[in-house]
Protein backbone atom coordinates (compact mmCIF):
# COMPACT_ATOMS: atom_id res chain seq x y z
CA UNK A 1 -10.90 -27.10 -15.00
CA UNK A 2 -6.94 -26.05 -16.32
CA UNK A 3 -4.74 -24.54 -14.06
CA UNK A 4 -1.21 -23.60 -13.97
CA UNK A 5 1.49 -22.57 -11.57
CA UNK A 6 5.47 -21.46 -12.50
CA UNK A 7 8.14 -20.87 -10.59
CA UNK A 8 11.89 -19.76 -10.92
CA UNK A 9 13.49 -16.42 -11.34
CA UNK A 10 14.98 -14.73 -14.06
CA UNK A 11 18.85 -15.55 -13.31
CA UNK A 12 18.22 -18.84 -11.46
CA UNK A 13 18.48 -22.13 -12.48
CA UNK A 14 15.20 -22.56 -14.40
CA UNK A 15 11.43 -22.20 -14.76
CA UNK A 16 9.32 -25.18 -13.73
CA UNK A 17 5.48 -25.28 -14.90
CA UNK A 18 2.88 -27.55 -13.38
CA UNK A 19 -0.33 -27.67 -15.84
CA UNK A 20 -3.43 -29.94 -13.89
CA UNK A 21 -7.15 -30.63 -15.20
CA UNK A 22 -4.76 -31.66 -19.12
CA UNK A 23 -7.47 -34.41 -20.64
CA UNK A 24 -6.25 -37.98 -21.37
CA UNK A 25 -5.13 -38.39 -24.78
CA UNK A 26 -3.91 -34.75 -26.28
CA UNK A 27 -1.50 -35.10 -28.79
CA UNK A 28 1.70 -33.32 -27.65
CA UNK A 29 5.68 -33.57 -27.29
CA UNK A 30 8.60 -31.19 -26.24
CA UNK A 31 8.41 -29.78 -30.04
CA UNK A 32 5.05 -28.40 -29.49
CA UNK A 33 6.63 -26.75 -26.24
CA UNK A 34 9.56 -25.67 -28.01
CA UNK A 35 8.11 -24.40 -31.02
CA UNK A 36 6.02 -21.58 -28.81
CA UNK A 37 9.06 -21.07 -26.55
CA UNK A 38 11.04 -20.08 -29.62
CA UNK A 39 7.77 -18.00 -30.94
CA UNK A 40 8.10 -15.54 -28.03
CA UNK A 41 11.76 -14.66 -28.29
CA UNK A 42 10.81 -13.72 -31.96
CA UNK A 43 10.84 -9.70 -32.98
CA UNK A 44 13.30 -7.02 -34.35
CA UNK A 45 14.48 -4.89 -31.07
CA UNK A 46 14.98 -8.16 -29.19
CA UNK A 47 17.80 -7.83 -26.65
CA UNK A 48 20.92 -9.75 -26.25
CA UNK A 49 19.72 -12.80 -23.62
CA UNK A 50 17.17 -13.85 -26.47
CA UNK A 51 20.29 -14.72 -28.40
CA UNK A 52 21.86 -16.61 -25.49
CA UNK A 53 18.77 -19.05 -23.62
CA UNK A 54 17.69 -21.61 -25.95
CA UNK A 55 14.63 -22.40 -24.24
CA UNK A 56 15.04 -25.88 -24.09
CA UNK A 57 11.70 -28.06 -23.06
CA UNK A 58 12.22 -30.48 -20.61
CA UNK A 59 8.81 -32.88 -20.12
CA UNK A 60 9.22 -34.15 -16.06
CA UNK A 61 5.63 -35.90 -15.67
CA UNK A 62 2.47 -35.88 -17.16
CA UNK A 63 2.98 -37.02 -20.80
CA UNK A 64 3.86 -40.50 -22.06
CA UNK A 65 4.55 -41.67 -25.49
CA UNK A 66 3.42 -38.48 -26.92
CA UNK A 67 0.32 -38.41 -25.17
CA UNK A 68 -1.27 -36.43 -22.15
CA UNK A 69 -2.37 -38.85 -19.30
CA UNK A 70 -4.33 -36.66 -17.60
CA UNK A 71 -2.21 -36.24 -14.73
CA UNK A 72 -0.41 -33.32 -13.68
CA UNK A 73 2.01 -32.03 -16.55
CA UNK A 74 5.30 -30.93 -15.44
CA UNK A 75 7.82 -28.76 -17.46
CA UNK A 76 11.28 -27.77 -17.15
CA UNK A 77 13.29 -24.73 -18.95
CA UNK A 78 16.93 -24.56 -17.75
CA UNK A 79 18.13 -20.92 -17.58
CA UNK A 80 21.54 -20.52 -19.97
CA UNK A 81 23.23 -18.60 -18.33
CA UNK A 82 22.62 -19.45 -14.48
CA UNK A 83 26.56 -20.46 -14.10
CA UNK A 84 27.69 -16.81 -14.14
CA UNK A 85 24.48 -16.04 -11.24
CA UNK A 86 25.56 -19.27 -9.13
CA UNK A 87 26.70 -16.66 -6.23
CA UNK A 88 24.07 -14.19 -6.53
CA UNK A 89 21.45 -16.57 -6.70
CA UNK A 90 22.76 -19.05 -4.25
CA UNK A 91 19.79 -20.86 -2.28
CA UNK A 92 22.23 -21.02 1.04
CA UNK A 93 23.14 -18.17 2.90
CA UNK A 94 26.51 -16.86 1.74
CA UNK A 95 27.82 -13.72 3.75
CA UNK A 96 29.46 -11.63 0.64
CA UNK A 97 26.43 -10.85 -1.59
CA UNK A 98 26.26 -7.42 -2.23
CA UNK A 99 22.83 -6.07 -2.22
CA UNK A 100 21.22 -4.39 -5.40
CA UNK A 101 19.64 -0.87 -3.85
CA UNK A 102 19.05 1.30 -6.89
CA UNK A 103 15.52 1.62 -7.80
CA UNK A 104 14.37 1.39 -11.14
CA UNK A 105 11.42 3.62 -12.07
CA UNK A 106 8.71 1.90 -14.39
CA UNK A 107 9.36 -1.64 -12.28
CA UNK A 108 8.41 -3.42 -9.48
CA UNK A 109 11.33 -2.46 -7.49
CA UNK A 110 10.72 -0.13 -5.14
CA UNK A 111 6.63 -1.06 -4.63
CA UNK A 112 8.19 -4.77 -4.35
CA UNK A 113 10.44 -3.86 -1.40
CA UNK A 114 8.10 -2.04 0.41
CA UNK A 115 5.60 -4.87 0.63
CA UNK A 116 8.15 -7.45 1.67
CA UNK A 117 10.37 -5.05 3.37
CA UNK A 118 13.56 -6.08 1.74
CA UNK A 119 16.29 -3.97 1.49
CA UNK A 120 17.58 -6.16 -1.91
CA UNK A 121 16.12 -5.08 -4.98
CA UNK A 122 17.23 -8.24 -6.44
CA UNK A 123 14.60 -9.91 -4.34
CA UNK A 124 11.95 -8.39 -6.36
CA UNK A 125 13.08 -7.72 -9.96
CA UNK A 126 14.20 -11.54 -10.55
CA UNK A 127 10.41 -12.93 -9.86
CA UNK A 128 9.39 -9.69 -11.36
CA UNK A 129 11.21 -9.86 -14.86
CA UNK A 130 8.90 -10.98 -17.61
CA UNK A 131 11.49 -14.12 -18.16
CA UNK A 132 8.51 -15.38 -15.67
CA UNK A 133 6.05 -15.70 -18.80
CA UNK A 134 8.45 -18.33 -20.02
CA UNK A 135 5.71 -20.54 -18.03
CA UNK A 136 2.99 -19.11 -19.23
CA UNK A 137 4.23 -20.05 -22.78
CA UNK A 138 4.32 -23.55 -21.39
CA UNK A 139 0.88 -23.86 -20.14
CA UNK A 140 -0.25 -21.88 -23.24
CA UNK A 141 1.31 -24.53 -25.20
CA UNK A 142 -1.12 -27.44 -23.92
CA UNK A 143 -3.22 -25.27 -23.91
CA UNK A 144 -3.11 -24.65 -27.43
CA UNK A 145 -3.25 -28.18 -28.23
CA UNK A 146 -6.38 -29.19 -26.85
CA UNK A 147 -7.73 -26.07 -29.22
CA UNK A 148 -6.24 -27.61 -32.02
CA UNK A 149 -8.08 -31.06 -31.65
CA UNK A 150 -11.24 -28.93 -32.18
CA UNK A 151 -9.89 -26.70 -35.23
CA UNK A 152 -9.92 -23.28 -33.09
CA UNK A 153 -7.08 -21.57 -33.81
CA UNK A 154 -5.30 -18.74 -31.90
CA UNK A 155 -3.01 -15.94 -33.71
CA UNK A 156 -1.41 -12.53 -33.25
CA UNK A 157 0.02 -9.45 -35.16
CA UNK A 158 1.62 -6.25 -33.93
CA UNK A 159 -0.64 -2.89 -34.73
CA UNK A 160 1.74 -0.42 -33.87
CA UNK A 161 5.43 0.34 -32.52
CA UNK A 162 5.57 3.66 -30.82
CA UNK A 163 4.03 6.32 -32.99
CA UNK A 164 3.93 3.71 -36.27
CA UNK A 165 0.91 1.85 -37.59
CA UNK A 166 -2.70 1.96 -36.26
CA UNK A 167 -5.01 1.57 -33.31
CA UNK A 168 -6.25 -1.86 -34.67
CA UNK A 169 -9.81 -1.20 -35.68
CA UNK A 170 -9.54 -2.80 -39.14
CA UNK A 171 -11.33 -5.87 -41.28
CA UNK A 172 -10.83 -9.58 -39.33
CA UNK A 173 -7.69 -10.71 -40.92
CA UNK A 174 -8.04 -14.00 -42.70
CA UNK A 175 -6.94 -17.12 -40.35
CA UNK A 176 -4.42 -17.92 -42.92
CA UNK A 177 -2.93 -15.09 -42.98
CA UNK A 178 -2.34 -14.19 -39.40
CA UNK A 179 -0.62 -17.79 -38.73
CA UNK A 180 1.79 -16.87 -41.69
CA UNK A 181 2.61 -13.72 -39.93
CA UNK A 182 5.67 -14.81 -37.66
CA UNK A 183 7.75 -14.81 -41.42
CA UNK A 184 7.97 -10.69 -40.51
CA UNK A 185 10.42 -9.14 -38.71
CA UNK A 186 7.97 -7.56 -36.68
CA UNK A 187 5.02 -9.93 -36.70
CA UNK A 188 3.14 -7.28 -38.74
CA UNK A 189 0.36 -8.00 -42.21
CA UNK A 190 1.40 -4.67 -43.99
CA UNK A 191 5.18 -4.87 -45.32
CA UNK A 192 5.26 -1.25 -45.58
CA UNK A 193 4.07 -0.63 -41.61
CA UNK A 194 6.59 -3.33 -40.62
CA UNK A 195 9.69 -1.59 -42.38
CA UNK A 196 8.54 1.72 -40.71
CA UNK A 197 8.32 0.14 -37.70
CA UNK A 198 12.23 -1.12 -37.67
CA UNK A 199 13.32 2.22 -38.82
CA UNK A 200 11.62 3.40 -35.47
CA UNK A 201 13.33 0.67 -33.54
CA UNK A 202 16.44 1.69 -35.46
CA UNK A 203 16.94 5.31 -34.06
CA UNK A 204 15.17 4.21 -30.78
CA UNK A 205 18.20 2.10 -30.02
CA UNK A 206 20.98 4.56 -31.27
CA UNK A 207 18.98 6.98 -28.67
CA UNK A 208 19.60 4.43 -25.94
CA UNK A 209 15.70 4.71 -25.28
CA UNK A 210 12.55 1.98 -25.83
CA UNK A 211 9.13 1.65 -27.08
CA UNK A 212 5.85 0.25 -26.82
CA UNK A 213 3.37 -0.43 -28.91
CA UNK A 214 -0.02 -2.51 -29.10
CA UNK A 215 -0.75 -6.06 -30.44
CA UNK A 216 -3.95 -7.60 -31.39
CA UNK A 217 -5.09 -11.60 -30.59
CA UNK A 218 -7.89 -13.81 -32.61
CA UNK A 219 -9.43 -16.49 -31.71
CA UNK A 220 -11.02 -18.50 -34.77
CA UNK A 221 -13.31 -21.38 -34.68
CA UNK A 222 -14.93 -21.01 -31.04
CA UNK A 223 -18.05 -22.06 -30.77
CA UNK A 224 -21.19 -19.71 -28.90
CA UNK A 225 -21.63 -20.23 -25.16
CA UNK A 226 -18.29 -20.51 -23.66
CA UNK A 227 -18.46 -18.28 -20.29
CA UNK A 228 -21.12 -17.08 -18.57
CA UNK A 229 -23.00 -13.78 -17.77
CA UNK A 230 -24.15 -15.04 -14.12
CA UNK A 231 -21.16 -14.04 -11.91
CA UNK A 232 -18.32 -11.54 -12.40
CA UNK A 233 -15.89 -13.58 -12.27
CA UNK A 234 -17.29 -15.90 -14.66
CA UNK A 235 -17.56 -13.72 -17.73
CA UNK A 236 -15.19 -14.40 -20.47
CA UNK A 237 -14.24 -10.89 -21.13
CA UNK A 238 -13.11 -10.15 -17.64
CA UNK A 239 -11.10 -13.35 -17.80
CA UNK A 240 -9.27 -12.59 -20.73
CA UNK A 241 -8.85 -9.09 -19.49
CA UNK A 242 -7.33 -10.17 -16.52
CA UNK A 243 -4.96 -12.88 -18.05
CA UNK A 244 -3.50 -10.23 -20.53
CA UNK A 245 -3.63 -7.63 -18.64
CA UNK A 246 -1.08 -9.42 -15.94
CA UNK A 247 1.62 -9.94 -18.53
CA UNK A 248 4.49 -7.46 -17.54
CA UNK A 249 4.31 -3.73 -19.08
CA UNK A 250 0.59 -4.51 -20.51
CA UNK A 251 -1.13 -1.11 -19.12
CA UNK A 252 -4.77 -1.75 -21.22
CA UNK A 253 -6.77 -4.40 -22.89
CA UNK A 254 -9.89 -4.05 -25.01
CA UNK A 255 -12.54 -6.23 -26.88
CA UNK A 256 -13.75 -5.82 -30.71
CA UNK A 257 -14.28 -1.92 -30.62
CA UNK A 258 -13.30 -1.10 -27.09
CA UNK A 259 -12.76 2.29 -26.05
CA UNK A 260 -14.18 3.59 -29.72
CA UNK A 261 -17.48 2.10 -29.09
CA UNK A 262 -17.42 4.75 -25.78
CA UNK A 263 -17.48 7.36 -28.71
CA UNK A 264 -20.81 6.37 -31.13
CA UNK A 265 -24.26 5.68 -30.81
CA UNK A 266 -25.61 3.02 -29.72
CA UNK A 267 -27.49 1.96 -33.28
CA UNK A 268 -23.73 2.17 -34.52
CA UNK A 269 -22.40 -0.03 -31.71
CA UNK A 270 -24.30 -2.88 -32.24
CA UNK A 271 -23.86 -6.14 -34.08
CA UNK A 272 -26.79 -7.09 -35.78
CA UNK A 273 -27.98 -10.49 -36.05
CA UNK A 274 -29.03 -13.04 -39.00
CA UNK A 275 -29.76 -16.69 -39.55
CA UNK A 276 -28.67 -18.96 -42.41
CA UNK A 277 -29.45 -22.44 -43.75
CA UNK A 278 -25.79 -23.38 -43.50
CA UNK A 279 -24.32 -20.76 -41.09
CA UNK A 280 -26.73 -20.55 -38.24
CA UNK A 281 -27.32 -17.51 -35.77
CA UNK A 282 -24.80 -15.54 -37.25
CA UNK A 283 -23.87 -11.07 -36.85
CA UNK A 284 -23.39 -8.61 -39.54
CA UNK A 285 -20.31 -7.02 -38.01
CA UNK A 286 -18.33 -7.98 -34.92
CA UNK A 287 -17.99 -4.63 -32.94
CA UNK A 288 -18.35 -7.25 -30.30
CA UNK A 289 -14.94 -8.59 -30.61
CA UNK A 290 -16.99 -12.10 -30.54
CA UNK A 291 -18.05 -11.47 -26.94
CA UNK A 292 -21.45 -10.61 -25.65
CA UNK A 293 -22.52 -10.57 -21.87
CA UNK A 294 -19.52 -12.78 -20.93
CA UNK A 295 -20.09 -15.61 -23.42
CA UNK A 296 -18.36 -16.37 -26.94
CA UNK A 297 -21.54 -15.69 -29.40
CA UNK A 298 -19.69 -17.68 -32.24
CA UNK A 299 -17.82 -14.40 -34.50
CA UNK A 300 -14.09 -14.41 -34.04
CA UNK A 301 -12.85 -13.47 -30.63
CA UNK A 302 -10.72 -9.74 -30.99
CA UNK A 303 -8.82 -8.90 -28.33
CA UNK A 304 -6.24 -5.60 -28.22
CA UNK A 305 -3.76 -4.66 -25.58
CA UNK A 306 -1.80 -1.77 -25.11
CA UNK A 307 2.15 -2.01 -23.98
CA UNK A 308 4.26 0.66 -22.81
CA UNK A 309 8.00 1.17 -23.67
CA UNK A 310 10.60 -1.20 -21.17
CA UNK A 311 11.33 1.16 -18.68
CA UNK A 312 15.01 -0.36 -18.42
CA UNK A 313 17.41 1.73 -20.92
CA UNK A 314 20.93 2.17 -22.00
CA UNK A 315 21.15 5.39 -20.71
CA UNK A 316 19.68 4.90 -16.91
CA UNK A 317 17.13 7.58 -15.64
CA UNK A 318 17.52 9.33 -12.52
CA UNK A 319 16.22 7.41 -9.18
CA UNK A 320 16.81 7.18 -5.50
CA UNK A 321 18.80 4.95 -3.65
CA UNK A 322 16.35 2.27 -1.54
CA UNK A 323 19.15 2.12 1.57
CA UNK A 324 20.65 5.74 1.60
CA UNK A 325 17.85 7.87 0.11
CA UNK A 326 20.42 9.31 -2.22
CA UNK A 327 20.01 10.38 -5.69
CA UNK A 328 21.59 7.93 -7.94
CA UNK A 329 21.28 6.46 -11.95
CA UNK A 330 18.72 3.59 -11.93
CA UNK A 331 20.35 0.09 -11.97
CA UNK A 332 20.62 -1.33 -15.13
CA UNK A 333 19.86 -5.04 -16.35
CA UNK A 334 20.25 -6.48 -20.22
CA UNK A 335 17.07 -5.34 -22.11
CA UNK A 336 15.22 -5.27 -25.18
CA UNK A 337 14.24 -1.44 -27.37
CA UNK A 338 11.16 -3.64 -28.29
CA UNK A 339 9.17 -6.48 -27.10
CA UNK A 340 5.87 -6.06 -28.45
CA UNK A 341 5.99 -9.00 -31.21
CA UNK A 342 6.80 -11.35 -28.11
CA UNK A 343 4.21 -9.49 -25.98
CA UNK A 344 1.29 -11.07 -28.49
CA UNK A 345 2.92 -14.41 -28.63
CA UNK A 346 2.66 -14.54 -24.40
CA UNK A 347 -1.37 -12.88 -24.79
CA UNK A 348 -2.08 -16.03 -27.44
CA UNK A 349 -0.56 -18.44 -24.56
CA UNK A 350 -2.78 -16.67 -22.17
CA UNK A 351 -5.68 -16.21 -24.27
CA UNK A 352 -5.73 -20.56 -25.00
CA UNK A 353 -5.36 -21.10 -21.79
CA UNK A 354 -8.61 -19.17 -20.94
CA UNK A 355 -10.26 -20.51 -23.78
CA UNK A 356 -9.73 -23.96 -23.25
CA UNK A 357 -10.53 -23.75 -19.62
CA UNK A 358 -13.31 -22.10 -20.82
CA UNK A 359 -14.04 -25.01 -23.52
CA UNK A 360 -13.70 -27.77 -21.23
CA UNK A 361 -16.11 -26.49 -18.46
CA UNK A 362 -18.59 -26.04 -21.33
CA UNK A 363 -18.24 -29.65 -22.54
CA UNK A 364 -16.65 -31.50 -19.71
CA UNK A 365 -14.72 -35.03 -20.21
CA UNK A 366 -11.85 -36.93 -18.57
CA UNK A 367 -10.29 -37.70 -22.44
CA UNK A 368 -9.89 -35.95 -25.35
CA UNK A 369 -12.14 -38.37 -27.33
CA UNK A 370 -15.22 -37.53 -24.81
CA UNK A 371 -14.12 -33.60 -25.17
CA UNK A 372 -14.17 -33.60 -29.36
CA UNK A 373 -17.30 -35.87 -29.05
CA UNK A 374 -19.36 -33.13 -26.64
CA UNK A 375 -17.96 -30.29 -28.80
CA UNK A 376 -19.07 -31.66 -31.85
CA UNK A 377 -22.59 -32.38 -30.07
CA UNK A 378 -22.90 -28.66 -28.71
CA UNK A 379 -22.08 -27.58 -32.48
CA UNK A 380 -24.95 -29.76 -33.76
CA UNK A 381 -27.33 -28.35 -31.43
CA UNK A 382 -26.65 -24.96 -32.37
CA UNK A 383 -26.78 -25.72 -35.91
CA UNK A 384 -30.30 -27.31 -35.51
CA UNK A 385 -31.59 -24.50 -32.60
């Protein structure tokens, strides 16, 4: 039903997004856009270019007098500083352009060059650079909007920065509280964590080194029965896998108790399940993460990823040279110590774009008034199953 396509490289002129299968009639305007673009350069450790692109919104097609029309959406995000990359990122062949060879270890470079056979690292690394999720922020955006209209809300909050803070098994935060979270440095609920945390980004940076860390995304407000268990590739949890797990330096993603729930019995895996006047089918506890055999089962979706450290740092590692084989220092481009609070911000994007793909297959409609009247319908029934 949604679908999205980016292009543009890191140091080029700009990132365009094409969003198709928008509804008529969702509320939205380059503010909306904005406001998430300036969401993801948010987080203590950022590096210097967060400073210097204002990630600027552009609307090209697709949205008229603060409306969706249900036609392809089209969005532009000049790149700030593409005046000083003119030359190196010229689209006509110039004959001076010296050729980046040194390999960076932890990036696409060298598997990038052997696939396309380039002998131009630069070829690879500027698609490659996560300035790319600047268009999944986009999408995510709209996205995010059509959610809205239906009260589900998506939010994120950083677990733990290197060796600081936990593995994220702990109580479903309260809605309110994790869309108040983006007041932290960090994007962190516990105060005390957070500090710890920039103390550890801190020394990391005097070190000239980088860390990781792992993030956690909720979903509130979905309804039961978005997905399906009748196809791989139709299961929400492999979806939502697969979307997070393609943001750059995300190495794992898990749902509710994920890799603990490999360690327990099954009568403590479980979520069991009651019935109220007022709530309907309801579960006890949500090792689930909200998910069960593909499809939302109405508890708050959970979803954790992992992120290792940048692999770009201040003080280069030791690499080989793609051209002459020789041992050199790894190339080095402007970086962050820490991107993990970002990181979540580009897994909600990704996240509400899955779920309202998901949403609208579920309930259909050309306009937003048909969508909100189907939902509310499929709620009903539920209720009164």
């Amino acid at each position: 039903m949604l679908r999205f396509l980016d292009a543009g490289e890191s140091h080029g002129i700009g990132i365009v997004t094409i969003v198709e299968g928008m509804p008529y009639g969702v509320p939205v305007g380059a503010s909306d856009i904005g406001g998430e673009l300036a969401r993801r350069r948010l987080g203590y450790g950022r590096g210097e270019r967060m400073r210097l692109e204002s990630d600027k919104a552009e609307i090209l097609s697709g949205i008229r007098n603060g409306m969706t029309l249900g036609s392809p959406v089209a969005i532009r995000v000049m790149n700030a500083e593409y005046a000083k990359w003119k030359q190196t990122m010229s689209r006509e062949k110039i004959p001076d352009v010296d050729a980046l060879t040194m390999l960076r270890p932890g990036h696409a470079d060298m598997a990038g060059a052997l696939k396309y056979g380039t002998r131009d690292v630069r070829d690879i690394l500027e698609r490659a650079s996560a300035r790319e999720t600047v268009g999944r922020v986009c999408a995510g955006s709209l996205a995010k909007r059509i959610l809205t209209e239906l009260e589900i809300a998506i939010g994120s909050h950083v677990v733990a920065i290197g060796g600081v803070g936990g593995s994220g098994h702990m109580p479903i935060p309260e809605r309110k509280r994790i869309m108040a979270v983006d007041a932290d440095p960090m994007r962190c609920l516990d105060e005390d964590v957070s500090r710890r945390m920039r103390e550890e980004v801190d020394r990391t940076r005097e070190e000239g080194d980088s860390l990781g860390g792992v993030f956690e995304v909720l979903a509130y407000g979905l309804p039961a029965g978005l997905g399906s268990h009748v196809h791989w590739d139709r299961r929400l949890d492999g979806r939502l896998a697969a979307a997070v797990m393609s943001i750059q330096a995300v190495k794992g993603v898990e749902i509710g108790g994920g890799f603990k729930l490999s360690s327990v019995r099954g009568s403590d895996a479980a979520d069991i399940i009651s019935h109220g006047e007022d709530e309907g089918f309801y579960h006890l506890s949500n090792r689930a993460g909200g998910i069960e055999g593909g499809i939302t089962n109405g508890e708050v979706l959970v979803l954790r990823a992992a992120m290792k450290p940048i692999p770009t740092l201040a003080h280069p590692l030791d690499s080989i040279d793609l051209v002459s084989k020789e041992r050199v220092k790894a190339a080095v481009e402007r970086s962050d110590v820490c991107a993990v609070p970002a990181a979540a911000v580009i897994a909600e994007s990704m996240v509400a774009f899955v779920l309202a793909d998901a949403l609208l297959e579920k309930t259909g409609g050309d306009n937003m008034e048909e969508v909100r009247s189907r939902f509310a319908a499929i709620i009903k029934e539920q209720m009164r199953f």
